[in-house]
PDB file of N, CA and C in Angstrom:
ATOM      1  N   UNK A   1       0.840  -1.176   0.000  1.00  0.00           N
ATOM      2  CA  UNK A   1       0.000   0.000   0.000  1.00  0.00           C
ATOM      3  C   UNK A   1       0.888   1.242   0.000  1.00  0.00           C
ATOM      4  N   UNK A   2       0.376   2.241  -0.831  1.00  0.00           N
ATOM      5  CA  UNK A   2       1.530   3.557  -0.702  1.00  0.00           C
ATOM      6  C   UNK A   2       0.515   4.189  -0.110  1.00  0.00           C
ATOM      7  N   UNK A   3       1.323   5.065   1.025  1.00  0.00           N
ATOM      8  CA  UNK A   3       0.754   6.057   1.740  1.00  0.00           C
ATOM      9  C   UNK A   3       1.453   7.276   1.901  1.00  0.00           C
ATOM     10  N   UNK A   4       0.388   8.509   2.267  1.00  0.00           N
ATOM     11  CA  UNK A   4       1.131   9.968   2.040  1.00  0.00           C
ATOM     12  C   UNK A   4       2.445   9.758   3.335  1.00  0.00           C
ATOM     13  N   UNK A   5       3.195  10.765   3.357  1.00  0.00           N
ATOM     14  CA  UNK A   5       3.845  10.424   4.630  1.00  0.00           C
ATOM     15  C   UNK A   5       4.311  12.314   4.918  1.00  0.00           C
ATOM     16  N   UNK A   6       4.688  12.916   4.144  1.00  0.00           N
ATOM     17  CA  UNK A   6       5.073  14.208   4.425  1.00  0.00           C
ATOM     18  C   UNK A   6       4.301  14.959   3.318  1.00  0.00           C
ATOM     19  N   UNK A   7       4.567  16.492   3.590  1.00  0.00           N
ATOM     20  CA  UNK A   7       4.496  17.558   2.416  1.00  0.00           C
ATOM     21  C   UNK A   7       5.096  18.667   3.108  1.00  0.00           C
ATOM     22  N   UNK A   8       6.025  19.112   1.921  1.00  0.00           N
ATOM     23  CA  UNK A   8       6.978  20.187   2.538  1.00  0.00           C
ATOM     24  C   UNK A   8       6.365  21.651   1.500  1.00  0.00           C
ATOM     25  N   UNK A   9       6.351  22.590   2.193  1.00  0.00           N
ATOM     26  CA  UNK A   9       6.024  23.967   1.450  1.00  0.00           C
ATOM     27  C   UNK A   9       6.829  24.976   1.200  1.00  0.00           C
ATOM     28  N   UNK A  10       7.232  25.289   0.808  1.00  0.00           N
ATOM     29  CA  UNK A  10       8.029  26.796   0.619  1.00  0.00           C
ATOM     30  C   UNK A  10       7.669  27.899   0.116  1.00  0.00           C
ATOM     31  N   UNK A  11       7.064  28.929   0.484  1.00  0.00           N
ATOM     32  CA  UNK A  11       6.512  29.963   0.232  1.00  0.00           C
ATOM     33  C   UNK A  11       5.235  29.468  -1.052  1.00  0.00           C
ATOM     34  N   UNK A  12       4.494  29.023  -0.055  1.00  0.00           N
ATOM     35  CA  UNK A  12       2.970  28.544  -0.439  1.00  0.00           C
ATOM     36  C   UNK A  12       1.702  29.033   0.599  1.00  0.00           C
ATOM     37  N   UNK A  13       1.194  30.134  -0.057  1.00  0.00           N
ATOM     38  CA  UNK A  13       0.395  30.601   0.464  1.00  0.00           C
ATOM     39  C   UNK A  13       0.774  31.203   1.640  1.00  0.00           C
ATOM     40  N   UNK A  14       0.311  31.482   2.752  1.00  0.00           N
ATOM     41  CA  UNK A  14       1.221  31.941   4.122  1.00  0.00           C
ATOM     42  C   UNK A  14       2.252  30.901   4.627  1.00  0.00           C
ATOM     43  N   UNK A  15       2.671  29.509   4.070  1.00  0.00           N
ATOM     44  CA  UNK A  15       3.277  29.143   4.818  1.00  0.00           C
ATOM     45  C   UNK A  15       4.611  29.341   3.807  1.00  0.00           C
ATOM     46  N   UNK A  16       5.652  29.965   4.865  1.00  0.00           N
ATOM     47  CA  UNK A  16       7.088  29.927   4.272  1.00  0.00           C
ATOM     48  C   UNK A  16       8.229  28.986   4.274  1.00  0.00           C
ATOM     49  N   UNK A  17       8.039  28.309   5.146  1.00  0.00           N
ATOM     50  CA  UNK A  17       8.479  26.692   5.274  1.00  0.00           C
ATOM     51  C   UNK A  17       8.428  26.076   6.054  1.00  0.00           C
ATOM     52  N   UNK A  18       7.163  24.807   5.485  1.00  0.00           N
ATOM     53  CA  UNK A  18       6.668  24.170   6.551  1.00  0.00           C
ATOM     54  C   UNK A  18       6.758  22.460   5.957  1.00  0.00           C
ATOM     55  N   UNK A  19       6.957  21.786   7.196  1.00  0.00           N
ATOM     56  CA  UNK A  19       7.135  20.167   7.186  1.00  0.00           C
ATOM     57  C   UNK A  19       6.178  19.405   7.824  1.00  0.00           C
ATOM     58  N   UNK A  20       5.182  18.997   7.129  1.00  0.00           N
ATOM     59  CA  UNK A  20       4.006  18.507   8.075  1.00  0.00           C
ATOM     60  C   UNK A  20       4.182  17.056   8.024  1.00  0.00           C
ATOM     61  N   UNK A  21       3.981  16.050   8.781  1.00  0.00           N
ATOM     62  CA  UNK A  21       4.034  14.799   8.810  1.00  0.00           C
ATOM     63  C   UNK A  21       3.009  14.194   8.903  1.00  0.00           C
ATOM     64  N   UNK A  22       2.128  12.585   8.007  1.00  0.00           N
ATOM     65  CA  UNK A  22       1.129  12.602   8.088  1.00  0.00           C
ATOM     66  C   UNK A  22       1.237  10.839   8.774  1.00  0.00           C
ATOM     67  N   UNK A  23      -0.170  10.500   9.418  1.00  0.00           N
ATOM     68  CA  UNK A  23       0.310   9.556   9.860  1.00  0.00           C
ATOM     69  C   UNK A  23      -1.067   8.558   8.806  1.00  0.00           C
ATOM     70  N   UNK A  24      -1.479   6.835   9.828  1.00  0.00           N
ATOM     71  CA  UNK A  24      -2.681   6.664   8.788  1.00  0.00           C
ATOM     72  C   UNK A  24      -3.332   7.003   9.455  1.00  0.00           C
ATOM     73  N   UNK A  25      -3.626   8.150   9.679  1.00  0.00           N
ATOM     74  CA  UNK A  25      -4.840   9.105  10.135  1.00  0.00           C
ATOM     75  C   UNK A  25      -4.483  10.332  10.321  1.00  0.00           C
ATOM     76  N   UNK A  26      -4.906  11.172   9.771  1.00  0.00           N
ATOM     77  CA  UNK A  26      -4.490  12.424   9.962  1.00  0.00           C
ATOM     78  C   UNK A  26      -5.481  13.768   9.858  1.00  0.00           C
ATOM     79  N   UNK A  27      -5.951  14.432  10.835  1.00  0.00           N
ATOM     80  CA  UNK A  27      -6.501  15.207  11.018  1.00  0.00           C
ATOM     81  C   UNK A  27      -6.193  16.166  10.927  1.00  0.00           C
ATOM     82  N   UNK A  28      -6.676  17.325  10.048  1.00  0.00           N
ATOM     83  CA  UNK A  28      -6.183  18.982  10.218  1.00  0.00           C
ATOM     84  C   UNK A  28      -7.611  19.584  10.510  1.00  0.00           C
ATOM     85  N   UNK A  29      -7.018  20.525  11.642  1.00  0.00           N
ATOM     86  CA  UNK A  29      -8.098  20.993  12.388  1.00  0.00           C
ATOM     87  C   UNK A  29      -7.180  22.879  12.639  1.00  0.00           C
ATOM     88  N   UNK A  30      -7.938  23.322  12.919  1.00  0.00           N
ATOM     89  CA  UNK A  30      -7.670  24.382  13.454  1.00  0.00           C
ATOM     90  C   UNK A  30      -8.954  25.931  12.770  1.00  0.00           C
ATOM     91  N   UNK A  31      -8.501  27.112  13.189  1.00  0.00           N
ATOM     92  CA  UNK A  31      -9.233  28.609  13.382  1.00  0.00           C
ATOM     93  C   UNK A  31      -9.671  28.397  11.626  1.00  0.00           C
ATOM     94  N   UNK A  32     -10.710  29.358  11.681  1.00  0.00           N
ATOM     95  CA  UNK A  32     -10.855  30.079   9.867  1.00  0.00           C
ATOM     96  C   UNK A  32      -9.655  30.784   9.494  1.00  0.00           C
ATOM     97  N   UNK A  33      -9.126  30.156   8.022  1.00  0.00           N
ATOM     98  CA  UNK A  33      -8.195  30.981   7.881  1.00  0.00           C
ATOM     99  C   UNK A  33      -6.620  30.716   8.546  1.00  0.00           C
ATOM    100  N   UNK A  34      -6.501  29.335   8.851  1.00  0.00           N
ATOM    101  CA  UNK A  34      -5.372  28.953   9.676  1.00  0.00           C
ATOM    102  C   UNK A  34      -4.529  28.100   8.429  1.00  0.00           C
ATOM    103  N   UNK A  35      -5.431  27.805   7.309  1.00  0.00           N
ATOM    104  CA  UNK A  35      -4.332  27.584   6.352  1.00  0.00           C
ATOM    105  C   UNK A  35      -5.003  25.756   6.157  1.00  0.00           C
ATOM    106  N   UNK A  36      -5.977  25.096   6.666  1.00  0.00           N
ATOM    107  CA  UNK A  36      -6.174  23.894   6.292  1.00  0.00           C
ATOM    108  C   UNK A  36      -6.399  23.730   5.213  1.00  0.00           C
ATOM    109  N   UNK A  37      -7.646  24.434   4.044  1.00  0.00           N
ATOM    110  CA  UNK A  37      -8.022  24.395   2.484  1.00  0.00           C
ATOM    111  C   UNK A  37      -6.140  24.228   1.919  1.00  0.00           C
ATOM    112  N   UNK A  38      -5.983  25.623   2.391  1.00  0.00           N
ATOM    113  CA  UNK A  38      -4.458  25.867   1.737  1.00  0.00           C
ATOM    114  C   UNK A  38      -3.544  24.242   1.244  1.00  0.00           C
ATOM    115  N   UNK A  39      -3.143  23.850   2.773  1.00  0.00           N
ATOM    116  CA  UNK A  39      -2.423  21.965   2.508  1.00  0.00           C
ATOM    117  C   UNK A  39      -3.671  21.662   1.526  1.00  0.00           C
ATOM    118  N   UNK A  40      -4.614  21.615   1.690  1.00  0.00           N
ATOM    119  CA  UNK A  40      -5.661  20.461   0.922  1.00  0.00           C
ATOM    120  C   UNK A  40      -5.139  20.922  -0.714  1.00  0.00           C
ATOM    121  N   UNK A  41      -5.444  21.987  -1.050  1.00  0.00           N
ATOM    122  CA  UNK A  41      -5.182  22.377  -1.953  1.00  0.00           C
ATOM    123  C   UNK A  41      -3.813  22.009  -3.038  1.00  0.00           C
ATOM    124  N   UNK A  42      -2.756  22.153  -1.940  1.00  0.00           N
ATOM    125  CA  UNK A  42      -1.225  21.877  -1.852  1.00  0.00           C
ATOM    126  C   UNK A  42      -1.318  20.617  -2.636  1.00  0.00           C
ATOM    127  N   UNK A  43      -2.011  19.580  -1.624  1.00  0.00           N
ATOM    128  CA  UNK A  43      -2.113  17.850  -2.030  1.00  0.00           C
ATOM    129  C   UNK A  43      -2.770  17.696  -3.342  1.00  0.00           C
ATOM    130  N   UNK A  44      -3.893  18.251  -3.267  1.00  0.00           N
ATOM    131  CA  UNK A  44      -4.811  18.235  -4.509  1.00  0.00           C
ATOM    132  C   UNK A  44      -3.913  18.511  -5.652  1.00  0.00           C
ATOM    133  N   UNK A  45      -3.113  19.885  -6.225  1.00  0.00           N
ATOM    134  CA  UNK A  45      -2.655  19.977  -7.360  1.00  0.00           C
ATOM    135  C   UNK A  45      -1.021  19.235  -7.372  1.00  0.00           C
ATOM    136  N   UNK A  46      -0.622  18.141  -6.199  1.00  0.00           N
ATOM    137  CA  UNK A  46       0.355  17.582  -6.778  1.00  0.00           C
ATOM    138  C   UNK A  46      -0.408  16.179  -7.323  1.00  0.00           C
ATOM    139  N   UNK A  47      -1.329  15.765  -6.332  1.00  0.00           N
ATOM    140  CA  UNK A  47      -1.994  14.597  -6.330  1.00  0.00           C
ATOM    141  C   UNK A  47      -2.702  14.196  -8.046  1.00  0.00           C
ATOM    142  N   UNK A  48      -3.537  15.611  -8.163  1.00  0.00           N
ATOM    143  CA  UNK A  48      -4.162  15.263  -9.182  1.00  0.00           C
ATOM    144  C   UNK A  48      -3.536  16.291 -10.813  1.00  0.00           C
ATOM    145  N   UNK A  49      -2.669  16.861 -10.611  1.00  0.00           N
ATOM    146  CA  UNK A  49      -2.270  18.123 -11.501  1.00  0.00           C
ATOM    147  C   UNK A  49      -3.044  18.808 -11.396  1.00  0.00           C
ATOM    148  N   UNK A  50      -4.150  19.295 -10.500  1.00  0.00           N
ATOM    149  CA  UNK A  50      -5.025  20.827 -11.255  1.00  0.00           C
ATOM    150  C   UNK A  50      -4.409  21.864 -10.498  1.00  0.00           C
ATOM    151  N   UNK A  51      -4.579  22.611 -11.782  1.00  0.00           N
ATOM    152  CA  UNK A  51      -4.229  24.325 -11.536  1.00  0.00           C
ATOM    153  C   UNK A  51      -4.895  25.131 -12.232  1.00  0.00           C
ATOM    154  N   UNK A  52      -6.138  24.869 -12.380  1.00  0.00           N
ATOM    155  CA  UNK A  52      -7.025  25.393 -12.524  1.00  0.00           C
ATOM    156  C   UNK A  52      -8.241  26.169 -11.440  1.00  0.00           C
ATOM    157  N   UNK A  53      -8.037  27.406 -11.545  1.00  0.00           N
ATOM    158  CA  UNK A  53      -8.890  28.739 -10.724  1.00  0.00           C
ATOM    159  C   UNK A  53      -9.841  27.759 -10.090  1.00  0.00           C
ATOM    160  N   UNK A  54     -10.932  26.857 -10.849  1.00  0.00           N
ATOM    161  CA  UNK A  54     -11.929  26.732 -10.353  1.00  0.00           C
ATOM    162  C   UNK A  54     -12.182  25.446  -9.561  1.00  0.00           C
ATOM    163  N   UNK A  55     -10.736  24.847  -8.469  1.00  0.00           N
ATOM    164  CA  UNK A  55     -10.622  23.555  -7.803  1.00  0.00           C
ATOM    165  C   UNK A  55      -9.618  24.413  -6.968  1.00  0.00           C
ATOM    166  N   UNK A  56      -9.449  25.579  -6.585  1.00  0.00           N
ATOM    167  CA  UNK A  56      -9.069  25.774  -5.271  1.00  0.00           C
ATOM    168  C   UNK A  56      -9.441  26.847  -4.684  1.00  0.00           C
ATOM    169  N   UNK A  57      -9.414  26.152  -2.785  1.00  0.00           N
ATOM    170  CA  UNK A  57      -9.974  26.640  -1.944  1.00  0.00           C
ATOM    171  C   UNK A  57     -11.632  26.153  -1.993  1.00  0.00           C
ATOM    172  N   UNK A  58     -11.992  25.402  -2.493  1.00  0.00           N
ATOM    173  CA  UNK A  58     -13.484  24.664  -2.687  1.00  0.00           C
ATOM    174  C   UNK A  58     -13.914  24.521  -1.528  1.00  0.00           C
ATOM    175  N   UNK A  59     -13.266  23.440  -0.841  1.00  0.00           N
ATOM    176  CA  UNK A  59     -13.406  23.192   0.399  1.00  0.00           C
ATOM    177  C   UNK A  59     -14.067  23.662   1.692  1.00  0.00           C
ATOM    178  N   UNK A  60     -13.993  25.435   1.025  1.00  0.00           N
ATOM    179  CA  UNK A  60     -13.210  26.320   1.967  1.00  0.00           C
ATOM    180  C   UNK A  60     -14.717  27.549   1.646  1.00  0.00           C
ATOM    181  N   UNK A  61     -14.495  27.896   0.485  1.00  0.00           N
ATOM    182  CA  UNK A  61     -15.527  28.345  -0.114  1.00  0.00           C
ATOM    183  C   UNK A  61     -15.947  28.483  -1.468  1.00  0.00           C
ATOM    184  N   UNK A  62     -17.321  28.053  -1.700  1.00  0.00           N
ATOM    185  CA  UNK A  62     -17.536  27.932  -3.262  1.00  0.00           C
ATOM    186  C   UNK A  62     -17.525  28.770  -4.029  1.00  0.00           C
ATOM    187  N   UNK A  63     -16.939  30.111  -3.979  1.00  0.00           N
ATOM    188  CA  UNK A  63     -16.945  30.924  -4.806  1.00  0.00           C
ATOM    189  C   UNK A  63     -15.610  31.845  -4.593  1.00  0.00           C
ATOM    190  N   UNK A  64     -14.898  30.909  -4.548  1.00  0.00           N
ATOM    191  CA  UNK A  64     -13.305  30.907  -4.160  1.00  0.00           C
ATOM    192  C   UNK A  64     -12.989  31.585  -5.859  1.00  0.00           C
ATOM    193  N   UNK A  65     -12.248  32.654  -5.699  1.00  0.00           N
ATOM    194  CA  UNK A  65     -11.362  32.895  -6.912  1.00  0.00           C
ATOM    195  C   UNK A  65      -9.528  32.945  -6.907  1.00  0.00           C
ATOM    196  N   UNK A  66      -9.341  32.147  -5.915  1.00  0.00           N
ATOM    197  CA  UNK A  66      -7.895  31.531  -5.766  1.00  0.00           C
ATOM    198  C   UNK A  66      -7.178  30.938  -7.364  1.00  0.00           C
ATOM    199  N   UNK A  67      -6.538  31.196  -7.221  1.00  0.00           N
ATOM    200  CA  UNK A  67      -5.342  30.788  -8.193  1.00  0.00           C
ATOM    201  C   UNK A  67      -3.864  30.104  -7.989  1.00  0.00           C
ATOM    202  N   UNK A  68      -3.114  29.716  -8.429  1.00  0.00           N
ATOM    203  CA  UNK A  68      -2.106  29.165  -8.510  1.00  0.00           C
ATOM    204  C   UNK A  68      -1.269  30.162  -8.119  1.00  0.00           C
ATOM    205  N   UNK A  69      -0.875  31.580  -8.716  1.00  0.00           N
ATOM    206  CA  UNK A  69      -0.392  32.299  -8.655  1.00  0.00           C
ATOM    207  C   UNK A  69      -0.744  33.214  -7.331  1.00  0.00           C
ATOM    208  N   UNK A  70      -1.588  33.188  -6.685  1.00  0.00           N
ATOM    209  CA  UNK A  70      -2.300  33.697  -5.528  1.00  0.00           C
ATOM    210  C   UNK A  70      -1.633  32.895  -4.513  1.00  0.00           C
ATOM    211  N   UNK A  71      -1.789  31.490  -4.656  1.00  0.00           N
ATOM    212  CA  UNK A  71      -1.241  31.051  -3.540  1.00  0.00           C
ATOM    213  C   UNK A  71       0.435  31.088  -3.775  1.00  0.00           C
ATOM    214  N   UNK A  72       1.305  31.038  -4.672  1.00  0.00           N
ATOM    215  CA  UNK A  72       2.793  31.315  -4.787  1.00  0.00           C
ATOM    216  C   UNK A  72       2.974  32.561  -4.539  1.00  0.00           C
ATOM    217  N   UNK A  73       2.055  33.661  -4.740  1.00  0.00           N
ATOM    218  CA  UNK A  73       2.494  35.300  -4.472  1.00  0.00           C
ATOM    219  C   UNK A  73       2.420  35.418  -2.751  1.00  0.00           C
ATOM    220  N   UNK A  74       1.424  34.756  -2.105  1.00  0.00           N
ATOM    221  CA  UNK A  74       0.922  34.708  -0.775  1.00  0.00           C
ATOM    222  C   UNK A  74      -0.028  35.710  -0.956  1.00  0.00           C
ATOM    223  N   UNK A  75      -1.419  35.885  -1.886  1.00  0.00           N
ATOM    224  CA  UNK A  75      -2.198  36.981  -2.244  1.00  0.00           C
ATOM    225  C   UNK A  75      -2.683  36.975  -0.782  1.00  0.00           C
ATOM    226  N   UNK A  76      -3.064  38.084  -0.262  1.00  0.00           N
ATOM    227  CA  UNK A  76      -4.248  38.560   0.780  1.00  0.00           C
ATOM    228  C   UNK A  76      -4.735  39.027   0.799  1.00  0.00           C
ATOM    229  N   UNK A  77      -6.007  39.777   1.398  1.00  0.00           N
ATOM    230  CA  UNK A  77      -7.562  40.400   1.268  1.00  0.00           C
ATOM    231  C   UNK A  77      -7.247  41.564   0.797  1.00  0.00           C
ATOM    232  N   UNK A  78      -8.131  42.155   0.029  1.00  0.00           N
ATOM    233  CA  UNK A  78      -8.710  43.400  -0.323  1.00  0.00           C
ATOM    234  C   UNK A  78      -8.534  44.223   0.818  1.00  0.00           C
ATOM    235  N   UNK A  79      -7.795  45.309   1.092  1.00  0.00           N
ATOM    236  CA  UNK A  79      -8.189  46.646   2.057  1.00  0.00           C
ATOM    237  C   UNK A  79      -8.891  47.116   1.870  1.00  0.00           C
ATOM    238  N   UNK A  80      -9.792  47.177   0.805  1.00  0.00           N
ATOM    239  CA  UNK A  80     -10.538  48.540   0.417  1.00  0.00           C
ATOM    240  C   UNK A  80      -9.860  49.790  -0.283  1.00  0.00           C
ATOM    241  N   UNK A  81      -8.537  49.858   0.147  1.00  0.00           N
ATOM    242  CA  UNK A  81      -8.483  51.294  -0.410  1.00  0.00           C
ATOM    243  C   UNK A  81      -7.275  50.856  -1.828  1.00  0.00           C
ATOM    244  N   UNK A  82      -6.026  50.121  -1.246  1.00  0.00           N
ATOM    245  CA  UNK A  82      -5.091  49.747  -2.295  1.00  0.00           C
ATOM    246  C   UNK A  82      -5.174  49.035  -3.061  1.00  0.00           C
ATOM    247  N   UNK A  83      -6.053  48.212  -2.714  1.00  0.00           N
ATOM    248  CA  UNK A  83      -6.082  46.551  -3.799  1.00  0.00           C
ATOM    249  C   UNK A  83      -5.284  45.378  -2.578  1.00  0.00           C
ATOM    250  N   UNK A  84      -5.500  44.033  -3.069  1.00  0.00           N
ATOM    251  CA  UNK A  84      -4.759  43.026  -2.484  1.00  0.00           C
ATOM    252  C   UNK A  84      -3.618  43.355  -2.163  1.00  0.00           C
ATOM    253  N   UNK A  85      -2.903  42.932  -0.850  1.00  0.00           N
ATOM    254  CA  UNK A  85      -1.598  43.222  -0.687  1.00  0.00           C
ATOM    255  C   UNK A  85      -0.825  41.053  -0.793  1.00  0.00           C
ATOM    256  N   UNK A  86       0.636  41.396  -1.112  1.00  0.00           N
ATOM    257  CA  UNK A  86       0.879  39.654  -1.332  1.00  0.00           C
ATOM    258  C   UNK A  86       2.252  40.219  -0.213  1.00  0.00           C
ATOM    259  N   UNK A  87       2.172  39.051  -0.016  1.00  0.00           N
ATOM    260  CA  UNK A  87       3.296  38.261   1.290  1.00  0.00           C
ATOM    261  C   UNK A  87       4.907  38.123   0.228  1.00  0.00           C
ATOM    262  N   UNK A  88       4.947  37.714  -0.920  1.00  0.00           N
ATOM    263  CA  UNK A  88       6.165  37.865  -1.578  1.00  0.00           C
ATOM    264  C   UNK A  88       6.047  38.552  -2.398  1.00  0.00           C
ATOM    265  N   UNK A  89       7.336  39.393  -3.154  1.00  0.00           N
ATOM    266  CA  UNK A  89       7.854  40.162  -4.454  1.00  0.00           C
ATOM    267  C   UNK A  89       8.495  39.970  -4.519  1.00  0.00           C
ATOM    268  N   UNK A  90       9.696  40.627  -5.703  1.00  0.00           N
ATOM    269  CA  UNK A  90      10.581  40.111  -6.347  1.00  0.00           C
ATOM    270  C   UNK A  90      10.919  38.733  -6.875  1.00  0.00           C
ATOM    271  N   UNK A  91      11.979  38.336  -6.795  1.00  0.00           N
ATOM    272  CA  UNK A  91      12.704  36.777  -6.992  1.00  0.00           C
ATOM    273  C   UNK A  91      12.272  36.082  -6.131  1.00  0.00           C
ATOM    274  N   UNK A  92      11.597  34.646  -6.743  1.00  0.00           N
ATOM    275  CA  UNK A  92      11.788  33.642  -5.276  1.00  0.00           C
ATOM    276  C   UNK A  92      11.170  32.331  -5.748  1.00  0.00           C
ATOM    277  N   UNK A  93      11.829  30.980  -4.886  1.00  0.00           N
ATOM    278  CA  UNK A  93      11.065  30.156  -5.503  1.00  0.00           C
ATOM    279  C   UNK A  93      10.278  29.117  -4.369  1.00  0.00           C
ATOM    280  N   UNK A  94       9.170  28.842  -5.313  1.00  0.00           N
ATOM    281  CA  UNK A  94       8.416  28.175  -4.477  1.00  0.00           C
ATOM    282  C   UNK A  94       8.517  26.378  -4.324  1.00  0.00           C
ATOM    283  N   UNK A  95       8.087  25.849  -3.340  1.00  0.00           N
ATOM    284  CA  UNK A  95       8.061  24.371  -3.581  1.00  0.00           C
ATOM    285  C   UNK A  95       7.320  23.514  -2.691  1.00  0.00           C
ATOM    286  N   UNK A  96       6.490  22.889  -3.310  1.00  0.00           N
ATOM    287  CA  UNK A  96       5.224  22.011  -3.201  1.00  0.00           C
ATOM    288  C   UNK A  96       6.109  20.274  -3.415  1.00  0.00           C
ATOM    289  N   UNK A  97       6.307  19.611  -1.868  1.00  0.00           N
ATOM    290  CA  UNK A  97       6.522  18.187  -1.976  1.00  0.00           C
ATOM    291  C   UNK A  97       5.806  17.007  -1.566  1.00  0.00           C
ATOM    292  N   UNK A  98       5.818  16.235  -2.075  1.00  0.00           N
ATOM    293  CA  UNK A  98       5.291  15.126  -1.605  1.00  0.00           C
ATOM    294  C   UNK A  98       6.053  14.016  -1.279  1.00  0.00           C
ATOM    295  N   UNK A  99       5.546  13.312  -0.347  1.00  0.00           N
ATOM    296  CA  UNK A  99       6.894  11.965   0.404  1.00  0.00           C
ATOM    297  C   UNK A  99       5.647  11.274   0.193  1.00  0.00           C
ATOM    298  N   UNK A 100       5.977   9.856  -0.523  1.00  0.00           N
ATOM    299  CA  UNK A 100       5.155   8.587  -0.009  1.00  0.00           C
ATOM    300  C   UNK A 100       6.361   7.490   0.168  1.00  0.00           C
ATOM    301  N   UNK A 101       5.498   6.489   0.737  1.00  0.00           N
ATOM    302  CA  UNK A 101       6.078   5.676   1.401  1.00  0.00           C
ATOM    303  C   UNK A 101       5.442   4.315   0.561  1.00  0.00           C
ATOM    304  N   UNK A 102       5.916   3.419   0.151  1.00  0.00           N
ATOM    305  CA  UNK A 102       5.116   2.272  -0.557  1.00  0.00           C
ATOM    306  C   UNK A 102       5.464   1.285   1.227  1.00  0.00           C
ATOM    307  N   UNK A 103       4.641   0.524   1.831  1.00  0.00           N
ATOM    308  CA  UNK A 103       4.330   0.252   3.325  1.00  0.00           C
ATOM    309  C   UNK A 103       5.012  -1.530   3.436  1.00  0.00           C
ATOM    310  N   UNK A 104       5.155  -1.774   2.006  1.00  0.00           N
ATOM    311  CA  UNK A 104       5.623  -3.316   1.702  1.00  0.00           C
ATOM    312  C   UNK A 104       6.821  -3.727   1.580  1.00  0.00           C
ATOM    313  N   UNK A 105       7.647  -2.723   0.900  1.00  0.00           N
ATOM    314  CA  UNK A 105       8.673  -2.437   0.530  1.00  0.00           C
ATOM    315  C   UNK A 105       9.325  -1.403   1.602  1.00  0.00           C
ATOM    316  N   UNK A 106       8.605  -0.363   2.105  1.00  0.00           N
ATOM    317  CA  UNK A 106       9.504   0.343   2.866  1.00  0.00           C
ATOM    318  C   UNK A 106      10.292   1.448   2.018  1.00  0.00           C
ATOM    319  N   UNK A 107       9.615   1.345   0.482  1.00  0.00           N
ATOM    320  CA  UNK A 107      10.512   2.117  -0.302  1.00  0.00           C
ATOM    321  C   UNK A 107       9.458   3.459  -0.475  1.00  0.00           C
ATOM    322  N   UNK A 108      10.638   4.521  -0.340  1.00  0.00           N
ATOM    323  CA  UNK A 108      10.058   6.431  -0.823  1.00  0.00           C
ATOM    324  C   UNK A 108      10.259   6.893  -2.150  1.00  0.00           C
ATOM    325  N   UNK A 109       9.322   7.366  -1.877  1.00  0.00           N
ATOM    326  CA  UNK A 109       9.185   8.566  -3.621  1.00  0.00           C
ATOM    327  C   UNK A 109       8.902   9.713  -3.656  1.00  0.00           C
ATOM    328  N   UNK A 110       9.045  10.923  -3.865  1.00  0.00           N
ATOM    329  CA  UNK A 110       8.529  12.234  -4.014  1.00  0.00           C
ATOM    330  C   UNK A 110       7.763  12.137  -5.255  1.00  0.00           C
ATOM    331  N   UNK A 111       6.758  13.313  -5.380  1.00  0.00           N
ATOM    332  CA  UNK A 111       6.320  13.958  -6.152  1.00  0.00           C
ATOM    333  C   UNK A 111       5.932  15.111  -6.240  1.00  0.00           C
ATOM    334  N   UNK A 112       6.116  16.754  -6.982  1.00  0.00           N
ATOM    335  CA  UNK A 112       6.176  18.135  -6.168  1.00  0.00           C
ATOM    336  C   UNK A 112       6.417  18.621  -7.517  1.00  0.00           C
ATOM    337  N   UNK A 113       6.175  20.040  -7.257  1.00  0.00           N
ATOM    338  CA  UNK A 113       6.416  21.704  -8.195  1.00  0.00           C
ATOM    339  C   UNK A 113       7.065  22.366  -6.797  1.00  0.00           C
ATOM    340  N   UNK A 114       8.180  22.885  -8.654  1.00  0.00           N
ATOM    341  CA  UNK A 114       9.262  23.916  -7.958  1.00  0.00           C
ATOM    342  C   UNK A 114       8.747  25.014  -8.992  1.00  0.00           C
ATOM    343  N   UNK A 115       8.584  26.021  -8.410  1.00  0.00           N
ATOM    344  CA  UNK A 115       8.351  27.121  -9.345  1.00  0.00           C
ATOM    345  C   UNK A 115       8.889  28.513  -9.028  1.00  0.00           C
ATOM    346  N   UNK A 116      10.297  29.209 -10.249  1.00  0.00           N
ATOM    347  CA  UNK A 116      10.943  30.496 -10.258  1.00  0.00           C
ATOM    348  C   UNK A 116       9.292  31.109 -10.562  1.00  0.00           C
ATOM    349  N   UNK A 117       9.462  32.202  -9.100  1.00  0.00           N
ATOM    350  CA  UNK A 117       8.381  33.229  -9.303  1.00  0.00           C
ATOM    351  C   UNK A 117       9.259  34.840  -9.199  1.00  0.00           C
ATOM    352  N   UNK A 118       8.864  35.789  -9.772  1.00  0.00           N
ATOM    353  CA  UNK A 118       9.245  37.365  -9.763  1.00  0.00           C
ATOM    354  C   UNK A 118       8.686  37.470 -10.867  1.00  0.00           C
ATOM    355  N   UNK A 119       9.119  39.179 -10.965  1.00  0.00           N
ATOM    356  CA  UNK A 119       8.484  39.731 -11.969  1.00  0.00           C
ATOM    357  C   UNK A 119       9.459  39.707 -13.187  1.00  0.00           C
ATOM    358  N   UNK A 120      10.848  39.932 -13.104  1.00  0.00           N
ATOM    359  CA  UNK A 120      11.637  39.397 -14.306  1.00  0.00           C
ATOM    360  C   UNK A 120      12.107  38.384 -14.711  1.00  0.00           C
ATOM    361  N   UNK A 121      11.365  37.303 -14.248  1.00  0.00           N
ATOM    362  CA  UNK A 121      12.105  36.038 -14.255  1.00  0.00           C
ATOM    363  C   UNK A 121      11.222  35.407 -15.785  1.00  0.00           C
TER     364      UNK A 121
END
């Protein structure tokens, strides 16, 4: 049986680098806005390839206009007066991993996006 076992983030969405470990059971729980859709999301477009606008943040809310690029910029709310403010600029790169574990074998595999983000890149 292969099972998830990690996912590592690097400037994905608010998280700037994070190592979550999963076990066979794994619960994410926490506040609105603490970042659970976010991992789901994470898993979803390594799991299944989508990166398509209209499969993230679902979870979370159905009329989510999240993007790929939203979650690599670290987009955040509307002020009202400036427009969205984002958590990164310039140069930087992002990275979305996956660890499985095949449970028979004992043998690992990754699967993940690395992505050069800025504006001159």
């Amino acid at each position: 049986m292969i099972k998830l076992s990690k996912l590592f983030l690097v400037f994905w969405q608010s998280y700037e680098c994070q190592l979550i470990h999963f076990q066979d059971i794994t619960l994410l729980t926490g506040m609105t806005g603490s970042g659970k859709s976010t991992v789901m999301d994470a898993l979803n477009m390594i799991l299944l390839g989508e990166k398509n606008r209209n499969i993230f943040n679902k979870a979370a809310n159905e009329n989510s206009d999240r993007t790929i690029e939203s979650y690599l910029f670290g987009k955040l709310g509307d002020d009202g007066a400036e427009g969205y403010h984002y958590l990164r600029q310039g140069n930087f790169t992002s990275i979305v991993a996956v660890e499985f574990v095949e449970s028979d074998s004992n043998k690992y595999f990754t699967a993940g996006l690395l992505a050069d983000c800025g504006e001159n890149l």
